[in-house]
Structure formats: C-alpha cells, structure tokens
N, C-alpha and C. Protein backbone atom coordinates (compact mmCIF):
# COMPACT_ATOMS: atom_id res chain seq x y z
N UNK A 1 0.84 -1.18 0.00
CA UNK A 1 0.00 0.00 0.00
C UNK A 1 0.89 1.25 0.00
N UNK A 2 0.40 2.09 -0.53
CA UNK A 2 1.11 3.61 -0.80
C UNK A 2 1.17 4.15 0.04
N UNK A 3 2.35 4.42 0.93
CA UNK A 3 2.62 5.01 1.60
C UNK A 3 2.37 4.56 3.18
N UNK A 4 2.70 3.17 3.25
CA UNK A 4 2.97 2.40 4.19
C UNK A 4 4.37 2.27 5.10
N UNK A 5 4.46 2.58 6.22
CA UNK A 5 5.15 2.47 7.03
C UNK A 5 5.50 1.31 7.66
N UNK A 6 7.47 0.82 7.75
CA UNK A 6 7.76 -0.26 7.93
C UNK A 6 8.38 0.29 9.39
N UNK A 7 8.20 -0.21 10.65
CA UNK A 7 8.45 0.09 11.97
C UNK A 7 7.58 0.58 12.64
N UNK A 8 7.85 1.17 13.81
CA UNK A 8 7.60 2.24 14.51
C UNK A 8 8.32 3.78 14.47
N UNK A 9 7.44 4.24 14.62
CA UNK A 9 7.82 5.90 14.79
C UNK A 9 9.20 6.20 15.87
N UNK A 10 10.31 7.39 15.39
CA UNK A 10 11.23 7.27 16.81
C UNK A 10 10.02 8.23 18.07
N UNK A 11 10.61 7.89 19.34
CA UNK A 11 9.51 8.44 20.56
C UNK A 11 9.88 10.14 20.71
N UNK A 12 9.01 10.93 20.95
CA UNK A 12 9.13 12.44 21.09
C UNK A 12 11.03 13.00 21.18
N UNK A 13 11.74 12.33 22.14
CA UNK A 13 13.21 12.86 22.48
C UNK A 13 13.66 12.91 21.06
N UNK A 14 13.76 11.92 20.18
CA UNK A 14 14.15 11.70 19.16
C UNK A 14 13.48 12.73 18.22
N UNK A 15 12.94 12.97 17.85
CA UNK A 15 12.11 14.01 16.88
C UNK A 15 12.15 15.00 17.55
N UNK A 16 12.26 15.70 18.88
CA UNK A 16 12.62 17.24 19.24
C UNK A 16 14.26 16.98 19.21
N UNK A 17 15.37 16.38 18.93
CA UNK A 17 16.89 16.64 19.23
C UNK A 17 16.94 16.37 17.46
N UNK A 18 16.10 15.57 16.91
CA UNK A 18 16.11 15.80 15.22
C UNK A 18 15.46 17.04 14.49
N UNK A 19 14.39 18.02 15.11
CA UNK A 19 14.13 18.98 15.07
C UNK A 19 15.14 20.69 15.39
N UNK A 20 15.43 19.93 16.29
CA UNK A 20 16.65 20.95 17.20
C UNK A 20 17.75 21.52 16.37
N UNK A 21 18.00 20.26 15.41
CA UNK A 21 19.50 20.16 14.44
C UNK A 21 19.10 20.79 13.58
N UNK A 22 18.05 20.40 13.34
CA UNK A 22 17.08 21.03 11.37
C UNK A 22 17.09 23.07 11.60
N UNK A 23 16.86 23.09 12.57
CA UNK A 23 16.20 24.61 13.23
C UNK A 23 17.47 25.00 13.29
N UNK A 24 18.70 24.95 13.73
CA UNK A 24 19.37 25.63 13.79
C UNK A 24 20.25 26.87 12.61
N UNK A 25 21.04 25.70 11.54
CA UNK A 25 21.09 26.21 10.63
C UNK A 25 20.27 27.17 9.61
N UNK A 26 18.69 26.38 10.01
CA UNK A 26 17.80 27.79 9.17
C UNK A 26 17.69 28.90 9.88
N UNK A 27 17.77 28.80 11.08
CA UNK A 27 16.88 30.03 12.40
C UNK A 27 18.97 30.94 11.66
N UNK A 28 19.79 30.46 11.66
CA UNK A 28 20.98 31.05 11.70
C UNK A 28 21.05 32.01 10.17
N UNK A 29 20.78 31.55 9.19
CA UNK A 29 20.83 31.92 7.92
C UNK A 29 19.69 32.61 7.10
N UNK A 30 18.73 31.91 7.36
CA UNK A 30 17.36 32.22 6.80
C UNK A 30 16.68 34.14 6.61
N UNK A 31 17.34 34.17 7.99
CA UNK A 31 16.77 35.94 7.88
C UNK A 31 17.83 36.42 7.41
N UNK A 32 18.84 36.41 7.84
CA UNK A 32 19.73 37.34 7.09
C UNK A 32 19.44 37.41 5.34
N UNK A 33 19.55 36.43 5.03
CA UNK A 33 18.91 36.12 3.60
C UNK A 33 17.78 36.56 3.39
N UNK A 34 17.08 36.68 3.52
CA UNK A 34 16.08 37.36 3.76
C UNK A 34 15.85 38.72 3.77
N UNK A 35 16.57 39.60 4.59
CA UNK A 35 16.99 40.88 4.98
C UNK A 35 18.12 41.09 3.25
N UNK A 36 19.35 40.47 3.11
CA UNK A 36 19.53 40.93 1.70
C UNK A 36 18.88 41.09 0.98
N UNK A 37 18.23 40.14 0.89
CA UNK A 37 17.49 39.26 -0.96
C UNK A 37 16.07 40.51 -0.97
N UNK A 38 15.05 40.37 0.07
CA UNK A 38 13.70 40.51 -0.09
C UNK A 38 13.34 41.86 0.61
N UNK A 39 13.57 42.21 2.12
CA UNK A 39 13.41 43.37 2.94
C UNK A 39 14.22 43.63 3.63
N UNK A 40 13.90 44.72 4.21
CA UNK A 40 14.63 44.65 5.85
C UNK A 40 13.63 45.32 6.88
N UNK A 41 12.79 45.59 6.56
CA UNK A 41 11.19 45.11 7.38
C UNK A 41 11.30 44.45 8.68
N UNK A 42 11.20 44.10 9.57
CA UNK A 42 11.30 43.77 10.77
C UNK A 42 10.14 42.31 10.92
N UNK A 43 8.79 43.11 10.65
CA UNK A 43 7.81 41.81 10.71
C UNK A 43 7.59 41.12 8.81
N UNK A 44 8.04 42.05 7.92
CA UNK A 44 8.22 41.04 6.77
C UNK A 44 9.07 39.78 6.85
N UNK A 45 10.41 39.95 7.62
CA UNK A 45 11.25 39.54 7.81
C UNK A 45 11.24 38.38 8.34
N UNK A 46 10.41 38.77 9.69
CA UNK A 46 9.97 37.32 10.75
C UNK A 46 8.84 36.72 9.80
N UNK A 47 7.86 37.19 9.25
CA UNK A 47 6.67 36.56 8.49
C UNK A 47 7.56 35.31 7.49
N UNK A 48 8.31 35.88 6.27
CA UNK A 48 9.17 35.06 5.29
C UNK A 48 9.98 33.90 5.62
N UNK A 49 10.67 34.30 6.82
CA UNK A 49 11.34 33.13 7.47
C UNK A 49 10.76 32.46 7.99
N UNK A 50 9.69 32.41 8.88
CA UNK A 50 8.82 31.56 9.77
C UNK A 50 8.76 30.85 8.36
N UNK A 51 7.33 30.87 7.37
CA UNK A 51 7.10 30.53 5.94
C UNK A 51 8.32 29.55 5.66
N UNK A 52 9.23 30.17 5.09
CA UNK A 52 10.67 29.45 4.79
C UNK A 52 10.67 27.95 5.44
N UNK A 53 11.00 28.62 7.01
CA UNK A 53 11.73 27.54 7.63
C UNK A 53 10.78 26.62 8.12
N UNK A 54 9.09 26.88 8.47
CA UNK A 54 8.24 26.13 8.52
C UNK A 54 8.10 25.13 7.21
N UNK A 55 8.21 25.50 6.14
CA UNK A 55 8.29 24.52 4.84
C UNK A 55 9.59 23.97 4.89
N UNK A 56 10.28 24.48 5.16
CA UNK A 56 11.43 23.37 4.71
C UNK A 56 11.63 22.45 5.82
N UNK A 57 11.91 22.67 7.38
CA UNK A 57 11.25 21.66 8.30
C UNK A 57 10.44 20.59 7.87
N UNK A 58 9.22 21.14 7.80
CA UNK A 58 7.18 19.89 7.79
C UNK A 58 7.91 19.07 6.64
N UNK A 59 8.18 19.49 5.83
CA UNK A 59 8.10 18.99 4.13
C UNK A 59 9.48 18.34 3.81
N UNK A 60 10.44 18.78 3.91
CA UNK A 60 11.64 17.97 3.74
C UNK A 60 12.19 17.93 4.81
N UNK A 61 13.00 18.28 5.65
CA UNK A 61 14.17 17.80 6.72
C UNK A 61 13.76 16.96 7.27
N UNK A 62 12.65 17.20 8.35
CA UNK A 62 12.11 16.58 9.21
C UNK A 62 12.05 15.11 8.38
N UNK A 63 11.00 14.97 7.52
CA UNK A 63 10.31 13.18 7.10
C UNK A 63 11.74 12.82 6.71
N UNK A 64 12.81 13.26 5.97
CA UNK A 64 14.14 12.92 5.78
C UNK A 64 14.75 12.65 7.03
N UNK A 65 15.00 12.70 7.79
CA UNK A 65 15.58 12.80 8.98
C UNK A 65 14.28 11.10 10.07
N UNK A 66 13.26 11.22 9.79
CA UNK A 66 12.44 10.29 10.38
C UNK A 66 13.06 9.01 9.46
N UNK A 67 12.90 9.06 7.96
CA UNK A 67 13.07 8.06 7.57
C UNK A 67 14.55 7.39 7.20
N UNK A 68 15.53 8.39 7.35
CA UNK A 68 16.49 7.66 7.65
C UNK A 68 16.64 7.12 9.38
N UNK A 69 16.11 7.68 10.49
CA UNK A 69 16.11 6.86 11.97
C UNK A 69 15.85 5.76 11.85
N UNK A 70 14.12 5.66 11.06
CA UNK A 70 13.87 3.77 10.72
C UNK A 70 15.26 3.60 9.67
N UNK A 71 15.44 3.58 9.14
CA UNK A 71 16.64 2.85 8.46
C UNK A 71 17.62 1.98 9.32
N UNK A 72 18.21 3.21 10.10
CA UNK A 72 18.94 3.04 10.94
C UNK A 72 18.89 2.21 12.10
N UNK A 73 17.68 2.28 12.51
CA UNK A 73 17.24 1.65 13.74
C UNK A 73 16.40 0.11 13.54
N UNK A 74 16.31 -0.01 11.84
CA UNK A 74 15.71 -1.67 11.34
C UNK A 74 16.90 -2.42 11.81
C-alpha cells in the first residue's frame, strides 16, 4: 500500500533533538537572507522566514531525517 510504514515511529526525544539540528542552521541563515534578498522590514522579515523555515522543516528535513532513523534503527 502507498505510503505504508515499515516500523515504529522514533519516541518524542528523538524528533525534538532531530528537530533541534534542522532549526538551527535555518533560524541562523534564513533571515539574514532574507533581509539581503527581499526586505529589511522587521515583521516582513519574521513573516518570510517563519514561511521558509516552517516549509522546509514539515516537508523535507524533518520526514528525511524520520526516515532515515527507521533505516537506521531496522
């Protein structure tokens, strides 16, 4: 079936210290980039990055980061 899951999920510690890693590098880079590229707006600024780094988190790092743990942990 499409999109069937082989294991278990890792437990909360694991997904906030795999979250923790993902967040850093964007929370570090993201606005400044931001502030060049697009504004320097204060709440444009925070609005674009939240956006940003909320999509790239939900949508790629994060399920990348889950599905290599099952890998790892089969």
């Amino acid at each position: 079936m499409c999109g069937e899951r082989k294991g278990s999920p890792p437990n909360a510690h694991w997904v906030a210290l795999y979250t923790f890693i993902i967040l850093l590098p964007l929370v570090y880079f993201i606005p400044p980039w931001v502030i060049q590229s697009i504004s320097d707006k204060p709440i444009t600024v925070t609005v674009i990055s939240v956006a940003i780094i909320t999509g790239v988190v939900n949508y790629v790092a994060l399920p990348l980061a889950l599905k290599a743990h099952l890998k790892v942990t089969q």
